[in-house]
PDB file of N, CA and C in Angstrom:
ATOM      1  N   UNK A   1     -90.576-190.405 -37.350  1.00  0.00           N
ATOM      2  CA  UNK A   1     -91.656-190.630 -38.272  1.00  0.00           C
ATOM      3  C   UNK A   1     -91.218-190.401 -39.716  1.00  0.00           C
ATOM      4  N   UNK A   2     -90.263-189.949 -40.204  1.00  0.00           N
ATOM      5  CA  UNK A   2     -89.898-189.084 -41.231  1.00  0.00           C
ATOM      6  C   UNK A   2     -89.385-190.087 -42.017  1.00  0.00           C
ATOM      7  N   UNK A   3     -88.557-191.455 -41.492  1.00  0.00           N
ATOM      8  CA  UNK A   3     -87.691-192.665 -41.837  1.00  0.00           C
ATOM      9  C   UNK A   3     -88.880-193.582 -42.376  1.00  0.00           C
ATOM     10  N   UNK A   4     -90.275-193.383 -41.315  1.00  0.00           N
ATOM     11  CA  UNK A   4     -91.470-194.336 -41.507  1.00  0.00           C
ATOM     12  C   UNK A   4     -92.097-193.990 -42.949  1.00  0.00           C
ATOM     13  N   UNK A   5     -91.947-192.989 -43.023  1.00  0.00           N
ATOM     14  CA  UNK A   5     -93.043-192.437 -44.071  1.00  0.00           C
ATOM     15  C   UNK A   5     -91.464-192.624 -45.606  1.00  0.00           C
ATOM     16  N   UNK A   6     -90.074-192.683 -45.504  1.00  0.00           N
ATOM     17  CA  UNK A   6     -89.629-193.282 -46.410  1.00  0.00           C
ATOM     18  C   UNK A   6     -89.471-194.811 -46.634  1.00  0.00           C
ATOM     19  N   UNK A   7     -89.573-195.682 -45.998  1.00  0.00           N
ATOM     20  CA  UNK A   7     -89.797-196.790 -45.838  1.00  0.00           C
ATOM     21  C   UNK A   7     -91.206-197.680 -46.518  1.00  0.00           C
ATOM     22  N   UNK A   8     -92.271-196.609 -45.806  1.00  0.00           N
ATOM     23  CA  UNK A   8     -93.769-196.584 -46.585  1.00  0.00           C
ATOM     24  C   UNK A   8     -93.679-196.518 -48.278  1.00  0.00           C
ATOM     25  N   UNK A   9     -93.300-195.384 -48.468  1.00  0.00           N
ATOM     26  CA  UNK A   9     -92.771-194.869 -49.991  1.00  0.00           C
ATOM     27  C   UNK A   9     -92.191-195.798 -50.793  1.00  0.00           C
ATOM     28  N   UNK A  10     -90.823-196.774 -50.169  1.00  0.00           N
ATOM     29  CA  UNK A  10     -90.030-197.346 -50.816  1.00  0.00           C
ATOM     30  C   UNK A  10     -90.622-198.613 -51.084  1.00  0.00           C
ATOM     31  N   UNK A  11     -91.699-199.060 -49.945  1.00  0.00           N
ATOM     32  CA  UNK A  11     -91.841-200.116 -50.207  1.00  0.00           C
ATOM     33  C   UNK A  11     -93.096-200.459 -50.970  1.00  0.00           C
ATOM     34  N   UNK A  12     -94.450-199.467 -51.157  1.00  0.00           N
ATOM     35  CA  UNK A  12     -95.368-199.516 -51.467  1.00  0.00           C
ATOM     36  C   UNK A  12     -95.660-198.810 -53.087  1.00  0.00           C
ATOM     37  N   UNK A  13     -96.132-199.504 -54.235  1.00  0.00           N
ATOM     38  CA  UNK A  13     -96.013-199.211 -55.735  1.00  0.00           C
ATOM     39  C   UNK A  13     -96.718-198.006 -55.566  1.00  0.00           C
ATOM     40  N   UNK A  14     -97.917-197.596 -54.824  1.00  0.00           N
ATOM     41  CA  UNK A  14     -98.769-196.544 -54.649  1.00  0.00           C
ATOM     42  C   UNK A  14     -99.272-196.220 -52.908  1.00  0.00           C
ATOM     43  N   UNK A  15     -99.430-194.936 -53.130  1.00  0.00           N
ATOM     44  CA  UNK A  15     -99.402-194.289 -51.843  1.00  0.00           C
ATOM     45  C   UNK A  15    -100.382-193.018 -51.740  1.00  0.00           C
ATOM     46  N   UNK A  16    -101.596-193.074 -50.984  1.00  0.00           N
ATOM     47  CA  UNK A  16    -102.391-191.738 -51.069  1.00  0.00           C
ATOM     48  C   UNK A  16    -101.802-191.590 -49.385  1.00  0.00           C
ATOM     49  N   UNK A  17    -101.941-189.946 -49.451  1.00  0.00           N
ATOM     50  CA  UNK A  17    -101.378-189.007 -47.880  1.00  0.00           C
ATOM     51  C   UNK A  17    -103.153-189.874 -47.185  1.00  0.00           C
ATOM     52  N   UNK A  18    -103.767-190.196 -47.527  1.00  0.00           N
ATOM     53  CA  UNK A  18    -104.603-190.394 -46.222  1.00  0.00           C
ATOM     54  C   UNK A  18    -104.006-192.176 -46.027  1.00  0.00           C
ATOM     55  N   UNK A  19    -103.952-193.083 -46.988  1.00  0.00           N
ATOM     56  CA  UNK A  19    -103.619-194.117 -46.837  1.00  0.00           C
ATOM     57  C   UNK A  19    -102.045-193.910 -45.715  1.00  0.00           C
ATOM     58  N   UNK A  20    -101.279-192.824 -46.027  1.00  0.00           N
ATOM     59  CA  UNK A  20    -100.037-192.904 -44.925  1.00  0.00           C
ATOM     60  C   UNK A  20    -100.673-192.703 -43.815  1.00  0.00           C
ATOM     61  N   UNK A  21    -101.753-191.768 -43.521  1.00  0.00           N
ATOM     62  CA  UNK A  21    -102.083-191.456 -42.197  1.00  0.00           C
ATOM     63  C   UNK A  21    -102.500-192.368 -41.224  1.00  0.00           C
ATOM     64  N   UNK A  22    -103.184-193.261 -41.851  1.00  0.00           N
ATOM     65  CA  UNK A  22    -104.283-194.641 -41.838  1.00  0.00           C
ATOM     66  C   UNK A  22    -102.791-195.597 -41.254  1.00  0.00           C
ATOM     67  N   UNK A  23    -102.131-195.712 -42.201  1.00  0.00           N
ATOM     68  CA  UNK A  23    -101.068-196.944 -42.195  1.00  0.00           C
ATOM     69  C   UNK A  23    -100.375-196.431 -40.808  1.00  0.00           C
ATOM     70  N   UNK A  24    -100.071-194.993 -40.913  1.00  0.00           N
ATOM     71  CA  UNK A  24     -99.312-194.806 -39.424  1.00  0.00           C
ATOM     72  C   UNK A  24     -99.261-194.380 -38.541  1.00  0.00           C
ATOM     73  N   UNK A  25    -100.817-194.169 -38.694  1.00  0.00           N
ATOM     74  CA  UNK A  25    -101.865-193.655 -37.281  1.00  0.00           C
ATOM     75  C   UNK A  25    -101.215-192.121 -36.895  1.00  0.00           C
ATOM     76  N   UNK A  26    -101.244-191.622 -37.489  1.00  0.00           N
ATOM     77  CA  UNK A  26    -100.824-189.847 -37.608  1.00  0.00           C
ATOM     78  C   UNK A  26    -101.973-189.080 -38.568  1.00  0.00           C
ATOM     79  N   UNK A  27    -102.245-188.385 -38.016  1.00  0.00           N
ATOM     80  CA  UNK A  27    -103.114-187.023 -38.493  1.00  0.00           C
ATOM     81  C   UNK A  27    -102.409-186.584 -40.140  1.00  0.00           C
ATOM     82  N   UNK A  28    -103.552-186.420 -41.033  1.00  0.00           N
ATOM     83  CA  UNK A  28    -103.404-185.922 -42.544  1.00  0.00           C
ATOM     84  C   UNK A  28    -102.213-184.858 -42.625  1.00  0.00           C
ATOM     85  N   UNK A  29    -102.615-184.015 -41.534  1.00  0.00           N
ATOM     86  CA  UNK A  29    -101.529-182.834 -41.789  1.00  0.00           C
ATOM     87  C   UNK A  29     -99.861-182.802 -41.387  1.00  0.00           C
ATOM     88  N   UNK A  30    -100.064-184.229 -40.562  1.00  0.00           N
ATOM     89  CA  UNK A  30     -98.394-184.278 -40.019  1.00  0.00           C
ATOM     90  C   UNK A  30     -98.015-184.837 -40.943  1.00  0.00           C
ATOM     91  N   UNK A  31     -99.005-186.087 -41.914  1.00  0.00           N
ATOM     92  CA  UNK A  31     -98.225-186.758 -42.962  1.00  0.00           C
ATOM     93  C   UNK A  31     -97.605-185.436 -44.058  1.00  0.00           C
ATOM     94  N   UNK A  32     -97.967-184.812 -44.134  1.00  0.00           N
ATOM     95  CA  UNK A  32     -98.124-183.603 -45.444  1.00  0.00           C
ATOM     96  C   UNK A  32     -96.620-183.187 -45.101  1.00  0.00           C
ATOM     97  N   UNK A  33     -96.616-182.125 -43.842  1.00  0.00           N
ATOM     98  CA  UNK A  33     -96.144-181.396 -43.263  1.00  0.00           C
ATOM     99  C   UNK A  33     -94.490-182.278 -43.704  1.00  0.00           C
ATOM    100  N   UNK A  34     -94.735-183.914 -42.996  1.00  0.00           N
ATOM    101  CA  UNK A  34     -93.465-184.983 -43.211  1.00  0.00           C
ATOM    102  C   UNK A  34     -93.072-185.450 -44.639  1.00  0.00           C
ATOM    103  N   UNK A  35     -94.185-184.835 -45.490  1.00  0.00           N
ATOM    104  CA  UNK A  35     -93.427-185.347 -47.091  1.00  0.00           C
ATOM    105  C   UNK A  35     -92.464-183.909 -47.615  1.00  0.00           C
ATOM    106  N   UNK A  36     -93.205-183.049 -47.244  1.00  0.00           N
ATOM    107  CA  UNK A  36     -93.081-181.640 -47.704  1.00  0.00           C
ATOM    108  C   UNK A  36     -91.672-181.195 -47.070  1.00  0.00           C
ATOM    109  N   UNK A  37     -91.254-181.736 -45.418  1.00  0.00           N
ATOM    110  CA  UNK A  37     -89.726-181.524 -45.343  1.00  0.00           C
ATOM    111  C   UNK A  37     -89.057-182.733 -45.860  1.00  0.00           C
ATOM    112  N   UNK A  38     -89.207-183.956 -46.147  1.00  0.00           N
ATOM    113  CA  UNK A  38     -87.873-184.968 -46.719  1.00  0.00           C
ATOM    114  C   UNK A  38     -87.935-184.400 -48.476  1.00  0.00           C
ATOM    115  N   UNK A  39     -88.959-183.899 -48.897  1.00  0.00           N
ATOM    116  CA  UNK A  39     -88.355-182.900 -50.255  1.00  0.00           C
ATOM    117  C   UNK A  39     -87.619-181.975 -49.955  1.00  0.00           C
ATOM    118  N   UNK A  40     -87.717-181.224 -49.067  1.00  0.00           N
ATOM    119  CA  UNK A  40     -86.848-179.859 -48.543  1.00  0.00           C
ATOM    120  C   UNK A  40     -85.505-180.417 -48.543  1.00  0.00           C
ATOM    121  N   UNK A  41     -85.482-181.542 -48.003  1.00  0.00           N
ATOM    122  CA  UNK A  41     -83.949-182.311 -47.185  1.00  0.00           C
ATOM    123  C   UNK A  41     -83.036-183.050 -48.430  1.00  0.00           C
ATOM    124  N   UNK A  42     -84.223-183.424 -49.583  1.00  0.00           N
ATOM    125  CA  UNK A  42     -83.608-184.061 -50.656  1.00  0.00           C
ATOM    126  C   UNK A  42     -83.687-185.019 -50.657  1.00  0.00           C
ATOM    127  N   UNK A  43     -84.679-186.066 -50.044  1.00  0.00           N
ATOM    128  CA  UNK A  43     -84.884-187.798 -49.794  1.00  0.00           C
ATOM    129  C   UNK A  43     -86.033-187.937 -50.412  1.00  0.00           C
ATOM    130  N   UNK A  44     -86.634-187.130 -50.671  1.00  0.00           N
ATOM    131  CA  UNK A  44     -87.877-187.396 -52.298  1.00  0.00           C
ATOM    132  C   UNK A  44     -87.711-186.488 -52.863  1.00  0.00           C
ATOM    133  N   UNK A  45     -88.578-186.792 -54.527  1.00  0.00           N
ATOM    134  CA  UNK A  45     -88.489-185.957 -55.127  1.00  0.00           C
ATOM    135  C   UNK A  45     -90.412-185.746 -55.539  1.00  0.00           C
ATOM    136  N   UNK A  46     -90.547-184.606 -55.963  1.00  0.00           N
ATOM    137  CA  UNK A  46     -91.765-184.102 -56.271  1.00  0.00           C
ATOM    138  C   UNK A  46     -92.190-183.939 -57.720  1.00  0.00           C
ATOM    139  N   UNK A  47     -92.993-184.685 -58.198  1.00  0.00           N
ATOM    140  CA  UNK A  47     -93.255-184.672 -59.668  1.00  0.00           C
ATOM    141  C   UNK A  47     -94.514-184.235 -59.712  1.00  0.00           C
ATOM    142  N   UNK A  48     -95.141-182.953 -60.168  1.00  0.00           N
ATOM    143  CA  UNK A  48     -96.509-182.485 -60.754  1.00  0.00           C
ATOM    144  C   UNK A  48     -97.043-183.045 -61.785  1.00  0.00           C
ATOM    145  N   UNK A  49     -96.709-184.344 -62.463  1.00  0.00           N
ATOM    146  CA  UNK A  49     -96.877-184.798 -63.781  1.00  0.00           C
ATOM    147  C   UNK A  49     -96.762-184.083 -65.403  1.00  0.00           C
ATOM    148  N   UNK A  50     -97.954-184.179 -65.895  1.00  0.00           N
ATOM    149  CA  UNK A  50     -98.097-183.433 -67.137  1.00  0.00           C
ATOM    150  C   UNK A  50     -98.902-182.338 -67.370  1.00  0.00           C
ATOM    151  N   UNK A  51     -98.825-181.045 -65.670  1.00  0.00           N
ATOM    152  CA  UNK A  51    -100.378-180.249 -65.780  1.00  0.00           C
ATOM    153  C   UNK A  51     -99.361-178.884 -65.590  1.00  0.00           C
ATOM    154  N   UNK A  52     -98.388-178.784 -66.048  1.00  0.00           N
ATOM    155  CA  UNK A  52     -97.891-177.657 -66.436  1.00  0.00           C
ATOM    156  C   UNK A  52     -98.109-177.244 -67.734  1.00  0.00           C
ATOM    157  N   UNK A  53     -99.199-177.255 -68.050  1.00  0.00           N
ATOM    158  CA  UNK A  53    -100.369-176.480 -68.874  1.00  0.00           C
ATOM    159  C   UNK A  53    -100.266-174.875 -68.695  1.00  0.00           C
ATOM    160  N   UNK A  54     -99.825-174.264 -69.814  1.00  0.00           N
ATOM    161  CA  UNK A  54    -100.032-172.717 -69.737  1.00  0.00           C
ATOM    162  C   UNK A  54    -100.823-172.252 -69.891  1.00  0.00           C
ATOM    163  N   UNK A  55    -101.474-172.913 -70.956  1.00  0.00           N
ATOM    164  CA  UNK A  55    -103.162-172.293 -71.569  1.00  0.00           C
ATOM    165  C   UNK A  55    -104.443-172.777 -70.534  1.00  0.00           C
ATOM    166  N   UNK A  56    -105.111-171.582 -70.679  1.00  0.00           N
ATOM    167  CA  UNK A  56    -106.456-171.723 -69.651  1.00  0.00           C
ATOM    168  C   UNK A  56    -107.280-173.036 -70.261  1.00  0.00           C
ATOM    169  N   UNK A  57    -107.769-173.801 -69.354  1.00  0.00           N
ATOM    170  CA  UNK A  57    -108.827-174.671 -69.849  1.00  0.00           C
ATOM    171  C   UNK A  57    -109.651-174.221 -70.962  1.00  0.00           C
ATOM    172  N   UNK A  58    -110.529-173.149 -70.877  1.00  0.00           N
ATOM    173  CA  UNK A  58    -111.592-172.676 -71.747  1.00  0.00           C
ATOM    174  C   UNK A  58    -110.796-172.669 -73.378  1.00  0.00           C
ATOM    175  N   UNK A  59    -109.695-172.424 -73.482  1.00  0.00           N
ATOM    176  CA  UNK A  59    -108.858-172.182 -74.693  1.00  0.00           C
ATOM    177  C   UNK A  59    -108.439-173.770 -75.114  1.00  0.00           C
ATOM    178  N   UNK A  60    -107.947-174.433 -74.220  1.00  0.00           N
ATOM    179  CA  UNK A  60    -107.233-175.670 -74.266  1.00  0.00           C
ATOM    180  C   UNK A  60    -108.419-176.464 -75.361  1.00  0.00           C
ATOM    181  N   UNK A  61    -107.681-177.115 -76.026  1.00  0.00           N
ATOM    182  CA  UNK A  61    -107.985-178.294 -77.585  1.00  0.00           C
ATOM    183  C   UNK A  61    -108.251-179.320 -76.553  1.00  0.00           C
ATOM    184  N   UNK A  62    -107.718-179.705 -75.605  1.00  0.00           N
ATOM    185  CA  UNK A  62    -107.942-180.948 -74.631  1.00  0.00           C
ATOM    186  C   UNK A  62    -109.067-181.328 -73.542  1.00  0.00           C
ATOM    187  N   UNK A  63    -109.319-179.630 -72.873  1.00  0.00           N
ATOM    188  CA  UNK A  63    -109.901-179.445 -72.113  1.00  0.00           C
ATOM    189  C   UNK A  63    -110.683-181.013 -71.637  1.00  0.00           C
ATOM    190  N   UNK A  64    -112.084-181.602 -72.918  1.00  0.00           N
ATOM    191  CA  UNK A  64    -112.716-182.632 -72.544  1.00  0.00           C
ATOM    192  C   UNK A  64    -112.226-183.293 -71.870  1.00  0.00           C
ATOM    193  N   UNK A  65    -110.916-183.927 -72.433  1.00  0.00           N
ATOM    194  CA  UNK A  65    -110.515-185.255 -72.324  1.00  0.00           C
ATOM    195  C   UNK A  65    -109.062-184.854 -70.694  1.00  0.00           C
ATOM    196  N   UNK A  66    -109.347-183.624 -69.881  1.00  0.00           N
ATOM    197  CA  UNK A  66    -108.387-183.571 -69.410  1.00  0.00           C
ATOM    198  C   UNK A  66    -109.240-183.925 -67.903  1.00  0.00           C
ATOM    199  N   UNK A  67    -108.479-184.371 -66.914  1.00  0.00           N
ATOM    200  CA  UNK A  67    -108.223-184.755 -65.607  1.00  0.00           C
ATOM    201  C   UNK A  67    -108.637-183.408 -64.363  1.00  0.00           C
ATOM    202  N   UNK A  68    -108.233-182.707 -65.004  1.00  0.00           N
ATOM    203  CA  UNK A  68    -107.879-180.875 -64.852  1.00  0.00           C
ATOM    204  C   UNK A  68    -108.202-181.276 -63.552  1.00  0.00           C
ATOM    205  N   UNK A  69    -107.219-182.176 -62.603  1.00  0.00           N
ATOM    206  CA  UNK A  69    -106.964-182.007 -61.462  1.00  0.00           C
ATOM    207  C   UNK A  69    -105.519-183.121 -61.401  1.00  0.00           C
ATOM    208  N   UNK A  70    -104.273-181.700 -60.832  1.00  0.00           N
ATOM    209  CA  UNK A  70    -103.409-182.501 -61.172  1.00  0.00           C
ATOM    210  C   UNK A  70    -102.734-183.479 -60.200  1.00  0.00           C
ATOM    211  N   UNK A  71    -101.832-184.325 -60.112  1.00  0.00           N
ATOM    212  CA  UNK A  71    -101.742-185.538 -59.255  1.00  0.00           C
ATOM    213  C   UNK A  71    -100.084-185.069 -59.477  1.00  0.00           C
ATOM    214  N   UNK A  72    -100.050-184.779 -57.742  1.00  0.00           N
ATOM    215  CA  UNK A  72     -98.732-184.653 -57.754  1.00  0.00           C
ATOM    216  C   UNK A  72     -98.029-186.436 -56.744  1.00  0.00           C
ATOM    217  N   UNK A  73     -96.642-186.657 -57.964  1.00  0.00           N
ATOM    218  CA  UNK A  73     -95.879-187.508 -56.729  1.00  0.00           C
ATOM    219  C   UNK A  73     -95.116-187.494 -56.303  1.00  0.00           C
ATOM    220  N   UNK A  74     -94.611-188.535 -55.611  1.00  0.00           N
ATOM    221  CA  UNK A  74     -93.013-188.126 -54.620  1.00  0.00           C
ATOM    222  C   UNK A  74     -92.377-189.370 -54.927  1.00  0.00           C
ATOM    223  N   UNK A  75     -90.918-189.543 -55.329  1.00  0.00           N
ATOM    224  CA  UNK A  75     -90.247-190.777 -55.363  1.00  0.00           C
ATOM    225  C   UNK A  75     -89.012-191.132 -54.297  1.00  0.00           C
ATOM    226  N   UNK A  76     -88.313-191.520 -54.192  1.00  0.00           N
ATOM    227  CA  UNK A  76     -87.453-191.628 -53.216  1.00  0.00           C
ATOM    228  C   UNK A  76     -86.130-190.953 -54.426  1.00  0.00           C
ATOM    229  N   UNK A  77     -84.787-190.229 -53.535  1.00  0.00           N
ATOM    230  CA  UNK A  77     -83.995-190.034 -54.029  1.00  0.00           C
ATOM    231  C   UNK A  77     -82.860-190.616 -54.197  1.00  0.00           C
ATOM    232  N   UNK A  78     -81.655-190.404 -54.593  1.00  0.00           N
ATOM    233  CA  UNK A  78     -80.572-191.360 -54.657  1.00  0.00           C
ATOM    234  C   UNK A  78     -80.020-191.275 -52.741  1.00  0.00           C
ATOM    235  N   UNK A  79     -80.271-189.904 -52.416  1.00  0.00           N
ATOM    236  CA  UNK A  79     -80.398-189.673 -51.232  1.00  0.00           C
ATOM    237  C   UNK A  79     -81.168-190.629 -50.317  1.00  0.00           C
ATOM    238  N   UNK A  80     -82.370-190.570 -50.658  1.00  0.00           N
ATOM    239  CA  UNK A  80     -83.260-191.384 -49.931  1.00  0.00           C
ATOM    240  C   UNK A  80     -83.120-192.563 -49.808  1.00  0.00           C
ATOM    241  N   UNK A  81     -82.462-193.793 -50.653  1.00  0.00           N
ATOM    242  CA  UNK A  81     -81.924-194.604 -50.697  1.00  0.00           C
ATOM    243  C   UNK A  81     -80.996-195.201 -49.989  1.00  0.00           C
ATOM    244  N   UNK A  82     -80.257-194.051 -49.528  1.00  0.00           N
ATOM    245  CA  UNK A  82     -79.100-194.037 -49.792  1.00  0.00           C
ATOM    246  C   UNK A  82     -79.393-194.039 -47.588  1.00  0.00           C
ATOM    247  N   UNK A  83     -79.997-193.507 -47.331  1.00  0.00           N
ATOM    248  CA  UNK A  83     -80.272-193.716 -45.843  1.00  0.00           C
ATOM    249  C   UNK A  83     -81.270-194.579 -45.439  1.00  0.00           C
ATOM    250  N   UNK A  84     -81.698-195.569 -46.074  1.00  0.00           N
ATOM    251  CA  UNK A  84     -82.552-196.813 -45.943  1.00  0.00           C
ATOM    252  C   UNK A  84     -81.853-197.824 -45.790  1.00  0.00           C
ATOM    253  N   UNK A  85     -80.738-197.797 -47.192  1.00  0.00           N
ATOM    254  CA  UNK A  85     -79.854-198.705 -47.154  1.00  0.00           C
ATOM    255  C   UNK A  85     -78.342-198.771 -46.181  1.00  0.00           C
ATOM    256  N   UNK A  86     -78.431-197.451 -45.087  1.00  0.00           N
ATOM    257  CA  UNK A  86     -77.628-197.645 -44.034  1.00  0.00           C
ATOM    258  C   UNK A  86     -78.465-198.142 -43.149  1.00  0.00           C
ATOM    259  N   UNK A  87     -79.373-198.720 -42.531  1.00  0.00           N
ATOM    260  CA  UNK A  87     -80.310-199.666 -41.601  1.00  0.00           C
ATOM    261  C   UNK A  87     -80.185-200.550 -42.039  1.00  0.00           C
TER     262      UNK A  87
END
């Protein structure tokens, strides 16, 4: 499943964990569980975006205009690539 869910990744511009679950008929938490070790392994990578924010909301100049829910993603690695393109 672990190859499925990089394959999914590589081939799709956008990707929500329930849309993987949906696409590969596996339970929310195995998809999780399966992104969370190919980062461990080094075949994605994990980006938190721009919400490494130090300052508390209540203080923050932005606060209004912020999301203040952050969107983490995963990309494929040179690694990850790199075992797609041996199949």
């Amino acid at each position: 499943m672990l190859k499925e869910l990089l394959w999914e990744i590589k081939e799709a511009p956008y990707l929500s964990k329930m849309s993987l679950a949906e696409k590969l008929e596996q339970p929310l938490a195995l998809i999780e569980d399966g992104l969370a070790r190919l980062v461990q392994m080094g075949y994605l990578k994990e980006d938190s975006g721009v919400f490494d924010c130090e300052l508390p909301c209540k203080k923050c100049p932005y606060a209004a205009a912020c999301g203040k829910v952050p969107i983490k993603t995963v990309a494929l690695t040179k690694k990850g690539e790199k075992v797609l393109a041996a199949e």
